[in-house]
Protein backbone atom coordinates (compact mmCIF):
# COMPACT_ATOMS: atom_id res chain seq x y z
CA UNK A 1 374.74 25.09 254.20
CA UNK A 2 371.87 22.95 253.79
CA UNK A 3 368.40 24.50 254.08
CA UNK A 4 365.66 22.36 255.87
CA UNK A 5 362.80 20.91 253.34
CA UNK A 6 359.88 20.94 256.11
CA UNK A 7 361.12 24.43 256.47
CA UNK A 8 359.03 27.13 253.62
CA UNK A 9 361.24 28.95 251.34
CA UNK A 10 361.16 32.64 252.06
CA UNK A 11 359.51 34.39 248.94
CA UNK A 12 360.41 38.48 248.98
CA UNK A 13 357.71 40.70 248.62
CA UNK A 14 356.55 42.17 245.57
CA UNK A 15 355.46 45.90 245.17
CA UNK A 16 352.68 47.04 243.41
CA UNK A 17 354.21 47.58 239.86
CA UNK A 18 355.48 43.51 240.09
CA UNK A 19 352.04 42.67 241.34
CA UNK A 20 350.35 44.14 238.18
CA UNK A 21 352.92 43.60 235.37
CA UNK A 22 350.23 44.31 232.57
CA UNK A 23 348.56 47.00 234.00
CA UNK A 24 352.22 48.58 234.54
CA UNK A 25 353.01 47.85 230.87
CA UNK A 26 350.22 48.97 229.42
CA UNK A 27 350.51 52.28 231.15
CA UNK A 28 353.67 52.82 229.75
CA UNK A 29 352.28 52.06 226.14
CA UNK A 30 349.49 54.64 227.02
CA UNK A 31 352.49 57.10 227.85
CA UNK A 32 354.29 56.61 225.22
CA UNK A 33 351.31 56.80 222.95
CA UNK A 34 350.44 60.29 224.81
CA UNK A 35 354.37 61.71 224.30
CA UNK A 36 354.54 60.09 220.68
CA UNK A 37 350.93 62.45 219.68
CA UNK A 38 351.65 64.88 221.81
CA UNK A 39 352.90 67.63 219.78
CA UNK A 40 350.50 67.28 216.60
CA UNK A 41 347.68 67.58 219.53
CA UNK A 42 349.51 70.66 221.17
CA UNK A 43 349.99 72.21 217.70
CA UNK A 44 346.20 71.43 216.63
CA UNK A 45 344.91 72.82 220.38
CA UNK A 46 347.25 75.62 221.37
CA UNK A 47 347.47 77.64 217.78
CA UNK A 48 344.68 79.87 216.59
CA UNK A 49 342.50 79.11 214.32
CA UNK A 50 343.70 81.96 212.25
CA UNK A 51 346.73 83.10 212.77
CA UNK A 52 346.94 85.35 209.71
CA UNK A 53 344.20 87.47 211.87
CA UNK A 54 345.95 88.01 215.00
CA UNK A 55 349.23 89.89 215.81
CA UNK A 56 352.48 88.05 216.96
CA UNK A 57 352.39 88.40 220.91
CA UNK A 58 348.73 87.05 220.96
CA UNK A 59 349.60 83.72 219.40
CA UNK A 60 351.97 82.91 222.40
CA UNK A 61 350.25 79.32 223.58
CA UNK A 62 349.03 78.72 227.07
CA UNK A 63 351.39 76.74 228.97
CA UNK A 64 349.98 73.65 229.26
CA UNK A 65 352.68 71.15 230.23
CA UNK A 66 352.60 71.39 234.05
CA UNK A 67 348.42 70.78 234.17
CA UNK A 68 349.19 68.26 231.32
CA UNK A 69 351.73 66.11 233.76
CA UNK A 70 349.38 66.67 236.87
CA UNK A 71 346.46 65.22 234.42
CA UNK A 72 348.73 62.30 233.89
CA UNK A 73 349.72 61.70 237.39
CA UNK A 74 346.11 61.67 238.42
CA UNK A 75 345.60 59.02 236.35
CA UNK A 76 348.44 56.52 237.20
CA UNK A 77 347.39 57.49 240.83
CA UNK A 78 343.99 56.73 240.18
CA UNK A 79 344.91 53.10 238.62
CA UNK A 80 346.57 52.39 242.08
CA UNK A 81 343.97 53.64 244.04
CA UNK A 82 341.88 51.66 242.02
CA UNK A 83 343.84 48.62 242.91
CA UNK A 84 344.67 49.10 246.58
CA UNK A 85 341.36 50.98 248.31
CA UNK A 86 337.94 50.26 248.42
CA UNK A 87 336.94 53.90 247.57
CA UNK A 88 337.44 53.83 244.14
CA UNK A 89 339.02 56.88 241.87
CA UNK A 90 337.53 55.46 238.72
CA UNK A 91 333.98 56.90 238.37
CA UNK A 92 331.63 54.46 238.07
CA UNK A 93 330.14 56.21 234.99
CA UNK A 94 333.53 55.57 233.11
CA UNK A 95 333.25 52.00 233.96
CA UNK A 96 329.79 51.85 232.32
CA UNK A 97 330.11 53.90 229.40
CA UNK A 98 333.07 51.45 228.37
CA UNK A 99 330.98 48.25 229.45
CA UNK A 100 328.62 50.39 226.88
CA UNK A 101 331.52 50.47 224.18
CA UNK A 102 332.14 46.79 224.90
CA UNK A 103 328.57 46.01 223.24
CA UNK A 104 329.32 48.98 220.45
CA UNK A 105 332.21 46.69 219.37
CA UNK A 106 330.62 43.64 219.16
CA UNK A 107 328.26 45.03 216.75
CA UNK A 108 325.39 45.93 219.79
CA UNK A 109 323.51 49.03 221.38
CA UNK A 110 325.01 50.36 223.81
CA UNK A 111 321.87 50.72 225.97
CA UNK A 112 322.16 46.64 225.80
CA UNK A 113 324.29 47.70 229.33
CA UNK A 114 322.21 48.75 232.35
CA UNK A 115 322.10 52.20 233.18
CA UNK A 116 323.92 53.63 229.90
CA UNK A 117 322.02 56.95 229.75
CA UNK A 118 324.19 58.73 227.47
CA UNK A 119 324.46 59.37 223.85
CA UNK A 120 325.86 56.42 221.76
CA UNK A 121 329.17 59.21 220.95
CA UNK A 122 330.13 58.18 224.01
CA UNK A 123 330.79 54.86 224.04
CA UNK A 124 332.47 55.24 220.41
CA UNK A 125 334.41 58.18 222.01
CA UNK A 126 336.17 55.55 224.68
CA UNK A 127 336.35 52.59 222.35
CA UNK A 128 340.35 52.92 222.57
CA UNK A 129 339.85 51.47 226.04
CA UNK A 130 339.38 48.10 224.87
CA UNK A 131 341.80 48.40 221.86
CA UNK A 132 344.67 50.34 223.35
CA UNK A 133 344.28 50.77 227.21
CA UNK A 134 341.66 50.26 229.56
CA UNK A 135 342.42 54.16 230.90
CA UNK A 136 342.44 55.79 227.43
CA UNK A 137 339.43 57.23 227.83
CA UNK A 138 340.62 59.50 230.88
CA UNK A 139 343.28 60.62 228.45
CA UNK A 140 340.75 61.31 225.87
CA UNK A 141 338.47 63.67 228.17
CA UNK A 142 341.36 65.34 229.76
CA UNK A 143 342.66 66.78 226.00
CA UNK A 144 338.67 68.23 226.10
CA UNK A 145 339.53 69.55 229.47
CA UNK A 146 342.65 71.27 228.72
CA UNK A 147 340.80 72.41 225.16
CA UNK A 148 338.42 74.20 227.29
CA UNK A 149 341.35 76.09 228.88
CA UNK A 150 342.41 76.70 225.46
CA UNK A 151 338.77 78.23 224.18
CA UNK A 152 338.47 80.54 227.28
CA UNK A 153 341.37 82.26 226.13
CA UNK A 154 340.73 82.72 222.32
CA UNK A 155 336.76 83.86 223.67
CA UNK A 156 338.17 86.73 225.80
CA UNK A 157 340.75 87.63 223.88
CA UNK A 158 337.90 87.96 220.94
CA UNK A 159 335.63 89.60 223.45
CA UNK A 160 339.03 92.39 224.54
CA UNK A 161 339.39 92.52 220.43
CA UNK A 162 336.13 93.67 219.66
CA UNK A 163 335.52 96.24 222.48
CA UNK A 164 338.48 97.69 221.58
CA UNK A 165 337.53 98.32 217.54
CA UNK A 166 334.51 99.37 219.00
CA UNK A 167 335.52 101.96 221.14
CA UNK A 168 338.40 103.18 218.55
CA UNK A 169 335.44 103.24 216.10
CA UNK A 170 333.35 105.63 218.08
CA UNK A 171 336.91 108.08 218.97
CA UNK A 172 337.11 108.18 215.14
CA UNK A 173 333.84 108.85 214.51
CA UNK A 174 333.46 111.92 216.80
CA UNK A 175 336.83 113.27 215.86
CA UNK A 176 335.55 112.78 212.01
CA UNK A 177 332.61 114.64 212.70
CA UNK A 178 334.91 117.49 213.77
CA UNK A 179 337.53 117.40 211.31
CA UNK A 180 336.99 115.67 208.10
CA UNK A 181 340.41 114.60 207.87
CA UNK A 182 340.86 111.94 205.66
CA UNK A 183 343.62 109.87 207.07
CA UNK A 184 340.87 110.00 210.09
CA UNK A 185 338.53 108.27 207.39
CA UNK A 186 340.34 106.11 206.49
CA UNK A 187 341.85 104.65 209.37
CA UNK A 188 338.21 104.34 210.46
CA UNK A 189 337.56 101.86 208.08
CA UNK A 190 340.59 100.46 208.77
CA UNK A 191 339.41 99.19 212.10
CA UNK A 192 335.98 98.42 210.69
CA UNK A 193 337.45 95.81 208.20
CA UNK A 194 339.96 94.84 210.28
CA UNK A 195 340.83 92.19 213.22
CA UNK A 196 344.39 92.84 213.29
CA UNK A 197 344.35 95.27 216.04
CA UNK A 198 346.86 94.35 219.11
CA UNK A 199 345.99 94.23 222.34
CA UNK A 200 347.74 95.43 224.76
CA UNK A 201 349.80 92.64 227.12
CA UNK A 202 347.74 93.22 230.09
CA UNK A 203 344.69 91.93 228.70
CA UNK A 204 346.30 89.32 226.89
CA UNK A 205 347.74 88.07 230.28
CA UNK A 206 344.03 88.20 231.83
CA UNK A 207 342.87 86.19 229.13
CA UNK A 208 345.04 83.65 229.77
CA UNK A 209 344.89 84.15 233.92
CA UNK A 210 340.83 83.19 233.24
CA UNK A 211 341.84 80.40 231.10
CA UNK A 212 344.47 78.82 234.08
CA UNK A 213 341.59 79.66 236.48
CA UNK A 214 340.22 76.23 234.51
CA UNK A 215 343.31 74.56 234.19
CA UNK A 216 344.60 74.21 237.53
CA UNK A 217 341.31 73.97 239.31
CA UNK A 218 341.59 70.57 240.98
CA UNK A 219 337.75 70.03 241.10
CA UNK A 220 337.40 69.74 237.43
CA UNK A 221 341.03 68.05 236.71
CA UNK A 222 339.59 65.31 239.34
CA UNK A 223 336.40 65.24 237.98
CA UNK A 224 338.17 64.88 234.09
CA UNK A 225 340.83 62.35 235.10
CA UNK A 226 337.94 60.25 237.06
CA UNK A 227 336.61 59.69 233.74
CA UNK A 228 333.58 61.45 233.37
CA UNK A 229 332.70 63.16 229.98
CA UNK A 230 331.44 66.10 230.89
CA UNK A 231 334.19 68.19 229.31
CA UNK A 232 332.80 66.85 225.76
CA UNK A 233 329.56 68.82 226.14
CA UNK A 234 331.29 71.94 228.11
CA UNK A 235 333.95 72.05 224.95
CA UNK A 236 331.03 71.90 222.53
CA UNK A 237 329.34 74.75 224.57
CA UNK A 238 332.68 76.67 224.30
CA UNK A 239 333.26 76.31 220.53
CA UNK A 240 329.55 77.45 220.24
CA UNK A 241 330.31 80.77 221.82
CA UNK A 242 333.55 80.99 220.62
CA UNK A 243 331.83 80.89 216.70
CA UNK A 244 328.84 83.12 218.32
CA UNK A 245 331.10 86.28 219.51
CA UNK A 246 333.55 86.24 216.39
CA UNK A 247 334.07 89.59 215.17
CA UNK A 248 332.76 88.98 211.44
CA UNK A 249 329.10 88.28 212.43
CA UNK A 250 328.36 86.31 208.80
CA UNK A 251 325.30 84.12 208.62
CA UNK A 252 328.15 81.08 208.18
CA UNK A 253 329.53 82.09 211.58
CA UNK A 254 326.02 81.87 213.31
CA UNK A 255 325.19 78.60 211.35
CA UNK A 256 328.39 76.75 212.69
CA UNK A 257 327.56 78.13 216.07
CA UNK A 258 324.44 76.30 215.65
CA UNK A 259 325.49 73.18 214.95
CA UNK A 260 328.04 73.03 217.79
CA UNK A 261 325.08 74.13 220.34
CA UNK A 262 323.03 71.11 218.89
CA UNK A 263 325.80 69.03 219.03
CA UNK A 264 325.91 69.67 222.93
CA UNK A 265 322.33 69.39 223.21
CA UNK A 266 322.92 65.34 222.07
CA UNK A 267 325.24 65.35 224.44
CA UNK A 268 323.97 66.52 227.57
CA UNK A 269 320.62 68.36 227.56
CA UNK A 270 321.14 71.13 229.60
CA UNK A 271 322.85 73.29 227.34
CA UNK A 272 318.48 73.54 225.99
CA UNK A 273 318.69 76.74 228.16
CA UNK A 274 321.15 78.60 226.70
CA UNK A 275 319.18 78.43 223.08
CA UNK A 276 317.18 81.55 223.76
CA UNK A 277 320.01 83.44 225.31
CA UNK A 278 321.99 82.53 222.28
CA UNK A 279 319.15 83.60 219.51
CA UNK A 280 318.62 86.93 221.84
CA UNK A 281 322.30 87.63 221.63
CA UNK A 282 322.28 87.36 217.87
CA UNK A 283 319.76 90.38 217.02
CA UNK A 284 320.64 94.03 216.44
CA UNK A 285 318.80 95.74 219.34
CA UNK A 286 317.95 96.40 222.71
CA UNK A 287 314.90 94.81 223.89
CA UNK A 288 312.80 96.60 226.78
CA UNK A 289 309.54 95.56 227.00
CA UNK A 290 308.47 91.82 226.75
CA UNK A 291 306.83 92.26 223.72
CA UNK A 292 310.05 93.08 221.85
CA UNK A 293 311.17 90.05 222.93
CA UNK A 294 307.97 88.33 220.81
CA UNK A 295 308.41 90.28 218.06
CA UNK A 296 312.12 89.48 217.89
CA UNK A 297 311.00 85.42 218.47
CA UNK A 298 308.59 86.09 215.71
CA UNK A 299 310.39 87.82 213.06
CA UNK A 300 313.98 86.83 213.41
CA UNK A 301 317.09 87.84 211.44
CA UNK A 302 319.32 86.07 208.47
CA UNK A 303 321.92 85.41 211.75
CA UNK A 304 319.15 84.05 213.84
CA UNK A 305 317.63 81.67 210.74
CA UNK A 306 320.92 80.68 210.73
CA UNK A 307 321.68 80.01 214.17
CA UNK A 308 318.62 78.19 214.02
CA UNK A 309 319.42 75.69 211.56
CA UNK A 310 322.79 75.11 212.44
CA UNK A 311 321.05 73.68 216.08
CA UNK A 312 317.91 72.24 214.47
CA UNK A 313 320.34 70.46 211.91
CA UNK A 314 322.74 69.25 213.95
CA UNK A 315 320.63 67.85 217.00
CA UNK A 316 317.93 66.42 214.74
CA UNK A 317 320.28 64.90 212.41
CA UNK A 318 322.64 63.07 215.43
CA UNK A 319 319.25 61.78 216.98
CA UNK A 320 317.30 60.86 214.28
CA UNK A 321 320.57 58.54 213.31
CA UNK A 322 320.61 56.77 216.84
CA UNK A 323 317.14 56.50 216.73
CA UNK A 324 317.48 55.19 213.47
CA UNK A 325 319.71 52.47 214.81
CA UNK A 326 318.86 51.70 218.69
CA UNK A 327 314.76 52.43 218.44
CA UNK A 328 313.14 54.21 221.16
CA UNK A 329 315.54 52.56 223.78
CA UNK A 330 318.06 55.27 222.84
CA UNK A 331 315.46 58.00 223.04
CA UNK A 332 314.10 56.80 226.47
CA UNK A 333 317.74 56.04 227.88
CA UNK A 334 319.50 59.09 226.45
CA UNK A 335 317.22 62.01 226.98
CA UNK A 336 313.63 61.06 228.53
CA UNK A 337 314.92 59.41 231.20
CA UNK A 338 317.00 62.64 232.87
CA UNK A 339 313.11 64.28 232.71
CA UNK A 340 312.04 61.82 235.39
CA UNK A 341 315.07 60.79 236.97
CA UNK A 342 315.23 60.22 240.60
CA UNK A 343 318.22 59.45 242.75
CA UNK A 344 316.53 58.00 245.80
CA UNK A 345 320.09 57.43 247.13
CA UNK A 346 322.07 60.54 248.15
CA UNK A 347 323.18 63.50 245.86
CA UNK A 348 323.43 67.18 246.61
CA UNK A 349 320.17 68.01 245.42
CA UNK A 350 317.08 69.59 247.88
CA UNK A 351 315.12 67.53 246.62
CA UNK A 352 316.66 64.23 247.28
CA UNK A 353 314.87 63.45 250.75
CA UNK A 354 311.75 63.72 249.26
CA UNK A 355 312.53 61.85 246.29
CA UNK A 356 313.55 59.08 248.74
CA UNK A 357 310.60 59.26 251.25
CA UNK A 358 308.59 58.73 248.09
CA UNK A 359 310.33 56.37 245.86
CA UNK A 360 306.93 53.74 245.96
CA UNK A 361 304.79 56.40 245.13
CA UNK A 362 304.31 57.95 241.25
CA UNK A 363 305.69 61.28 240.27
CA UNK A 364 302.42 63.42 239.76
CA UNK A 365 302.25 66.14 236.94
CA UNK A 366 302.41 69.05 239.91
CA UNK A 367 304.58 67.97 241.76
CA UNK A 368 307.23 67.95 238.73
CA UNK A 369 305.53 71.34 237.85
CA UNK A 370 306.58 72.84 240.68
CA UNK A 371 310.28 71.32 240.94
CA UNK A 372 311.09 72.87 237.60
CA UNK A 373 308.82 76.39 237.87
CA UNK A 374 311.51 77.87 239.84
CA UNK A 375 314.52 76.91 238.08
CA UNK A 376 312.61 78.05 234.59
CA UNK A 377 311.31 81.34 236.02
CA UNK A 378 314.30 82.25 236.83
CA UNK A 379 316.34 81.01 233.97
CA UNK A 380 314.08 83.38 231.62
CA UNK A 381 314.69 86.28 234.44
CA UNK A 382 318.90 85.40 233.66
CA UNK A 383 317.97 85.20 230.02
CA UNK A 384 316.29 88.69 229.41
CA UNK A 385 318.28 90.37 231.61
CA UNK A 386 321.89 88.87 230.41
CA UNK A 387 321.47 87.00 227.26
CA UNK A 388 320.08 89.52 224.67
CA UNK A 389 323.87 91.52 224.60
CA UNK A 390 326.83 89.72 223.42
CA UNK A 391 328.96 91.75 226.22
CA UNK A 392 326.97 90.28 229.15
CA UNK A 393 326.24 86.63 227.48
CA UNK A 394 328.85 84.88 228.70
CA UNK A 395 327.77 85.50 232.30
CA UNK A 396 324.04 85.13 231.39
CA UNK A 397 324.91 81.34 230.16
CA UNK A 398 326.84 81.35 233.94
CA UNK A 399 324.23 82.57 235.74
CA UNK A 400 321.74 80.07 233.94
CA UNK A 401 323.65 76.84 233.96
CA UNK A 402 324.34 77.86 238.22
CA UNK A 403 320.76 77.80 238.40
CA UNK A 404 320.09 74.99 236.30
CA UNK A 405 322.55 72.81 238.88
CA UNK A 406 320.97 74.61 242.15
CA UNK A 407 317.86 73.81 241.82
CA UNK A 408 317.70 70.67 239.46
CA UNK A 409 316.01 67.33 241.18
CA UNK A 410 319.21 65.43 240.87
CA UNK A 411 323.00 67.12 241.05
CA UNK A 412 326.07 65.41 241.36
CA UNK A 413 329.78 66.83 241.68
CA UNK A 414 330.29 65.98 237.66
CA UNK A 415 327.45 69.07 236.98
CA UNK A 416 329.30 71.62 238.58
CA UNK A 417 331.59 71.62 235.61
CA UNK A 418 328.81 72.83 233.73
CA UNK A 419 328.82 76.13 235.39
CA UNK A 420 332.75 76.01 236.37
CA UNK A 421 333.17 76.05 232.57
CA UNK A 422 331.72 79.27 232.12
CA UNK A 423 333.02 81.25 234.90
CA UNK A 424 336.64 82.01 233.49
CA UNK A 425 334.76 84.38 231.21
CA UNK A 426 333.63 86.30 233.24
CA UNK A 427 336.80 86.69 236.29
CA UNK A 428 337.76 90.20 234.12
CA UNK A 429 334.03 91.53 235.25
CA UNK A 430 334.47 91.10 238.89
CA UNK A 431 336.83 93.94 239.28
CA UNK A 432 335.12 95.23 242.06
CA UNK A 433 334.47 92.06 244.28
CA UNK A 434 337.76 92.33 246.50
CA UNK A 435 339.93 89.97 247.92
CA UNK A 436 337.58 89.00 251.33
CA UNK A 437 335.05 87.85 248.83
CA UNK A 438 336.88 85.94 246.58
CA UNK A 439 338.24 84.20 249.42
CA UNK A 440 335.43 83.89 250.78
CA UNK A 441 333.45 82.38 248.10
CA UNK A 442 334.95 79.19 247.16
CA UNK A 443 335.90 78.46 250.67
CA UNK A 444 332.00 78.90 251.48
CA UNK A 445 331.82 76.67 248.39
CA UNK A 446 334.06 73.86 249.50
CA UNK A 447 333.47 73.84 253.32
CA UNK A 448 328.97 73.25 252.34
CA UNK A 449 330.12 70.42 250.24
CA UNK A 450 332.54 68.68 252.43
CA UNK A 451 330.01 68.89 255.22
CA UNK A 452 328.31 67.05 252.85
CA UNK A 453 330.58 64.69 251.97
CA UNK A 454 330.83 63.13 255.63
CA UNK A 455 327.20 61.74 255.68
CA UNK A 456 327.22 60.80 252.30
CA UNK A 457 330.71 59.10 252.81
CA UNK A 458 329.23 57.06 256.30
CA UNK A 459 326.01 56.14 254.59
CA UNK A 460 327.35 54.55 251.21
CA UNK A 461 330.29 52.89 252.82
CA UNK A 462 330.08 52.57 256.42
CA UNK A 463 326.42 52.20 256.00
CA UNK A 464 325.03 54.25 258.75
CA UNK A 465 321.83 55.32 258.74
CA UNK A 466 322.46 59.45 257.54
CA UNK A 467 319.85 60.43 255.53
CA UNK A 468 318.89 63.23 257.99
CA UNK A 469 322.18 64.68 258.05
CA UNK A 470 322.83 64.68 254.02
CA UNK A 471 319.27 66.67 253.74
CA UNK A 472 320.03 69.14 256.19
CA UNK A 473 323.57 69.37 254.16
CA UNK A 474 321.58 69.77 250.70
CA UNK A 475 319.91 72.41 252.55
CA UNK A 476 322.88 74.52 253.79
CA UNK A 477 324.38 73.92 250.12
CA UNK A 478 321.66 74.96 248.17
CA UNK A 479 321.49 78.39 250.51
CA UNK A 480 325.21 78.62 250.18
CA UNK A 481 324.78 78.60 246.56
CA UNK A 482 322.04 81.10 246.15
CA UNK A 483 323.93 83.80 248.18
CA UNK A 484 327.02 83.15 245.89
CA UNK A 485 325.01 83.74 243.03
CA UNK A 486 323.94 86.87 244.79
CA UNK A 487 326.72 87.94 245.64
CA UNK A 488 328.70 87.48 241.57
CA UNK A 489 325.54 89.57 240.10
CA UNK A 490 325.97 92.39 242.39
CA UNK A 491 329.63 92.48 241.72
CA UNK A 492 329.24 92.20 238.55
CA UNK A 493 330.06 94.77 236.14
CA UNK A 494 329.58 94.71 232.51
CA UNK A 495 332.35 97.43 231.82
CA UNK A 496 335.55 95.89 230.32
CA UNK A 497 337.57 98.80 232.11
CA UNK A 498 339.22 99.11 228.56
CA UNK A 499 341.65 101.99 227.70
CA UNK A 500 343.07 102.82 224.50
CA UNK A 501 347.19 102.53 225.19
C-alpha cells in the first residue's frame, strides 16, 4: 500500500521526558550523584558528634529516607512544572543567585547580576549548578533542611540530658546532706563529670517527634526544594545553639558558638537579634532589675568574652574578605540594602500599602523610626524575659525571630522559616495547650495566608487591580499572628515535666 506524497506523514506524539532529553538525563546524573553520596552524607548528618558520650538507644538516627524521597520528588516535579505552567516552582531567587554564580565562575562579582542581595557564599554554594546540574542547588539546600531536622534532635535531647543531671544532682545533694554516705558522694560526682546518663525512651521519642515536626512540614520542604537558601542561615543558627546549650560550658564551647552565630549574621542579618539573648544566656545569674542587665553588659564573663569573639571574629573576618574583593557594592547589596528595602509590589507585610502609595516619595528618618520601634521594643521585652536562662532560650529566639517577621517592612513566605526553625524546640513546653488549639493554630495560620494568596495571585498574573484586597489581607495576617503569639506564651511552660525513672 502506497501512501499519498501531498498527504503529511503522521508524526506520534512525544511526552514530556522525549521532549526534554537533556534535562531528563541530567536528572538522572543528579540522582545518581545523590544515591552514589548518599550514605557518607547520612553517616556525616545522622551520627552524633560524639558518640563515645551518649548511650546506645540515643544514637538511633532519625529516619530520614521517606522526607528525603518526597525532597526529591519535589524537585523533578518542580522541573516539569517549570516546563509546562506559567506559575513557576523555581523561585526566582534560585534563578538569580545562580545567574550570580555564573559571574563567580567567570572570575566576576556576583553583584555584577541585578538584584543579587546576598552574601557572595551563596553563589559559590550553588556553583554545581553550572558544573553538574542546573537543579543541584535545590539538592544542596534540602541536605541543610533535613540537617536542621537532625540538630533539633541532638538540641533537645542535650536540653532532656542536662535537666536530668541537674535534678539527680540536687536528689543527691539533699540526701548527702542527710546521710553522708559515700557511695551517695560519689555517685554525685559521677553525674557532675558525666554526660553518659540515659534517657529514658519517652523523651528520646519527643526529641525526635519535634525534629519530624520540621521534616515533614510541607511549607518549609516547598520552600527548600523551590530553591531558596534560607535553611543555610537557620542551620547556622541551629549549630550555634546546639554549641551554646552543651553540657560542658568551656570557654571553647562558647567561642565556636560564636563563630557559627557570626557566620549566620553574613548570611542573613536577622539572626543580629538573637546576640543579646545569646550573651544573656551565657552568665551565671538571674537578672531582676535592668540594671543587672548593665552590669552584666559591662562586666561580662570568660564564656561571654568568648562568645563574643567567636561572633566578632567570624562576621568581621567573612565581610571584611568580600569587601576586600567586591568594594562597597557587596556591602550596599548584601546588608545595607535590606535596611531600606521596599517591596512596592505585594508581600505579606502591613506595611506594604504604604510603601506602595509612597514609592516617589523619600523614606524620612521617622518614619523608619517608627516601623522598627515596635518590633525592637518588643524584641528586648522577649529578650529579658526569655533569653537570660538557657531553659527558656530556645523559645526566647522563637518568640523574637516571630516578631522580627510580624512586624518587619518587607516579609515573604521564605522568612517564615526563620521562626518555623525554632519552634520544634519548644513543642515539649506546650503540654498544656490541648488539642482545639493546636488545631486551631496552624489552620488560623494557613487559612490568613491563603486569603492572601488570592489577591496576590490575580494581581501578579491575571493583573487585576487588588491592592486593596492584599492590604486588608496583610491586615487580618498580621492580627492572626499576634494572637498566635499570644496564645504559645500563655501556654507556655518552662517545666520539662521530667521524672527520674
Amino acid at each position: 500500500m502506497q501512501t499519498d506524497p501531498r498527504r503529511p506523514l503522521r508524526v506520534p506524539k512525544r511526552n514530556w521526558f522525549q521532549r526534554n532529553p537533556r534535562l531528563y538525563s541530567n536528572l538522572l546524573t543528579a540522582t545518581a550523584l545523590l544515591i552514589f553520596f548518599s550514605k557518607p552524607l547520612y553517616d556525616a548528618f545522622i551520627a552524633e558528634p560524639e558518640p563515645s558520650a551518649l548511650p546506645p538507644r540515643e544514637i538511633r538516627s532519625i529516619r530520614i529516607g521517606p522526607n528525603t524521597l518526597i525532597r526529591v520528588f519535589l524537585i523533578y516535579y518542580g522541573e516539569v512544572q517549570d516546563s509546562l505552567s506559567d506559575v513557576q516552582y523555581t523561585d526566582v531567587d534560585y534563578r538569580v543567585v545562580t545567574d550570580g554564580a555564573n559571574h563567580v565562575l567567570a572570575l566576576g562579582s556576583p553583584f555584577k547580576r541585578h538584584t543579587y542581595r546576598y552574601t557572595p557564599l551563596l553563589a559559590y554554594l550553588v556553583l554545581p549548578n553550572l558544573l553538574v546540574h542546573p537543579s543541584f542547588g535545590k539538592f544542596i539546600f534540602s541536605l541543610f533542611d533535613i540537617l536542621i531536622g537532625v540538630l533539633i534532635k541532638w538540641i533537645l535531647l542535650n536540653c532532656y540530658r542536662s535537666n536530668k543531671i541537674s535534678i539527680e544532682t540536687k536528689l543527691l545533694k539533699l540526701e548527702t546532706l542527710n546521710n553522708r554516705n559515700k557511695y551517695l558522694i560519689k555517685r554525685k560526682n559521677e553525674i557532675l563529670n558525666s554526660n553518659n546518663e540515659a534517657l529514658p525512651p519517652k523523651y528520646i521519642r519527643m526529641a525526635e517527634l519535634s525534629a519530624y515536626c520540621w521534616l515533614y512540614n510541607p511549607l518549609t520542604m516547598i520552600i527548600a526544594t523551590r530553591g531558596n537558601g534560607d535553611c543555610v542561615s537557620c542551620s547556622l543558627v541551629l549549630l550555634s545553639i546546639y554549641f551554646l546549650l552543651k553540657n560542658e560550658q568551656t570557654s571553647t564551647q562558647h567561642f565556636i558558638a560564636g563563630m557559627f552565630l557570626g557566620l549566620s549574621i553574613h548570611f542573613r542579618l536577622y539572626p543580629i537579634g538573637f546576640c543579646l539573648a545569646f550573651y544573656l544566656a551565657t552568665q551565671n545569674r538571674t537578672l531582676e532589675k535592668w540594671h543587672d542587665i548593665v552590669r552584666t553588659v559591662l562586666q561580662p564573663n570568660a564564656k561571654q568574652i568568648a562568645l563574643v569573639l567567636g561572633t566578632v571574629l567570624a562576621f568581621g573576618s567573612s565581610t571584611a574578605l568580600f569587601y576586600w574583593l567586591y568594594g562597597y557594592q557587596f556591602l550596599y547589596e548584601s546588608m545595607l540594602y535590606h535596611l531600606v528595602r521596599k517591596d512596592t509590589r505585594h508581600n505579606f507585610s502591613l506595611y506594604f500599602y504604604l510603601q506602595y502609595l509612597s514609592s516617589t516619595f523619600d523614606v524620612t528618618i521617622l518614619e523608619k523610626i517608627l516601623t522598627f520601634l515596635p518590633q525592637l521594643i518588643l524584641i528586648l521585652m522577649l529578650t529579658v524575659r526569655y533569653g537570660q536562662h538557657r531553659q527558656t532560650l530556645a523559645f526566647g529566639l522563637f518568640a523574637i525571630a516571630f516578631v522580627m517577621v510580624t512586624y518587619n517592612p518587607v516579609v515573604t513566605s521564605q522568612y517564615f522559616v526563620w521562626f518555623l526553625s525554632l519552634l520544634p524546640l519548644c513543642v515539649k513546653n506546650f503540654r498544656n495547650i490541648g488539642i482545639r488549639k493546636a488545631v486551631f493554630i496552624p489552620v488560623m495560620w494557613f487559612i490568613s495566608q491563603g486569603g492572601w494568596l488570592l489577591p496576590a495571585y490575580l494581581l501578579e498574573f491575571k493583573g487585576w487591580n487588588t491592592f486593596e484586597f492584599i492590604w486588608i489581607q496583610s491586615i487580618v495576617f498580621f492580627f492572626s499572628n499576634v494572637l498566635i503569639l499570644q496564645m504559645l506564651i500563655s501556654n507556655y511552660d518552662i517545666a520539662y515535666n521530667y521524672k527520674i525513672d
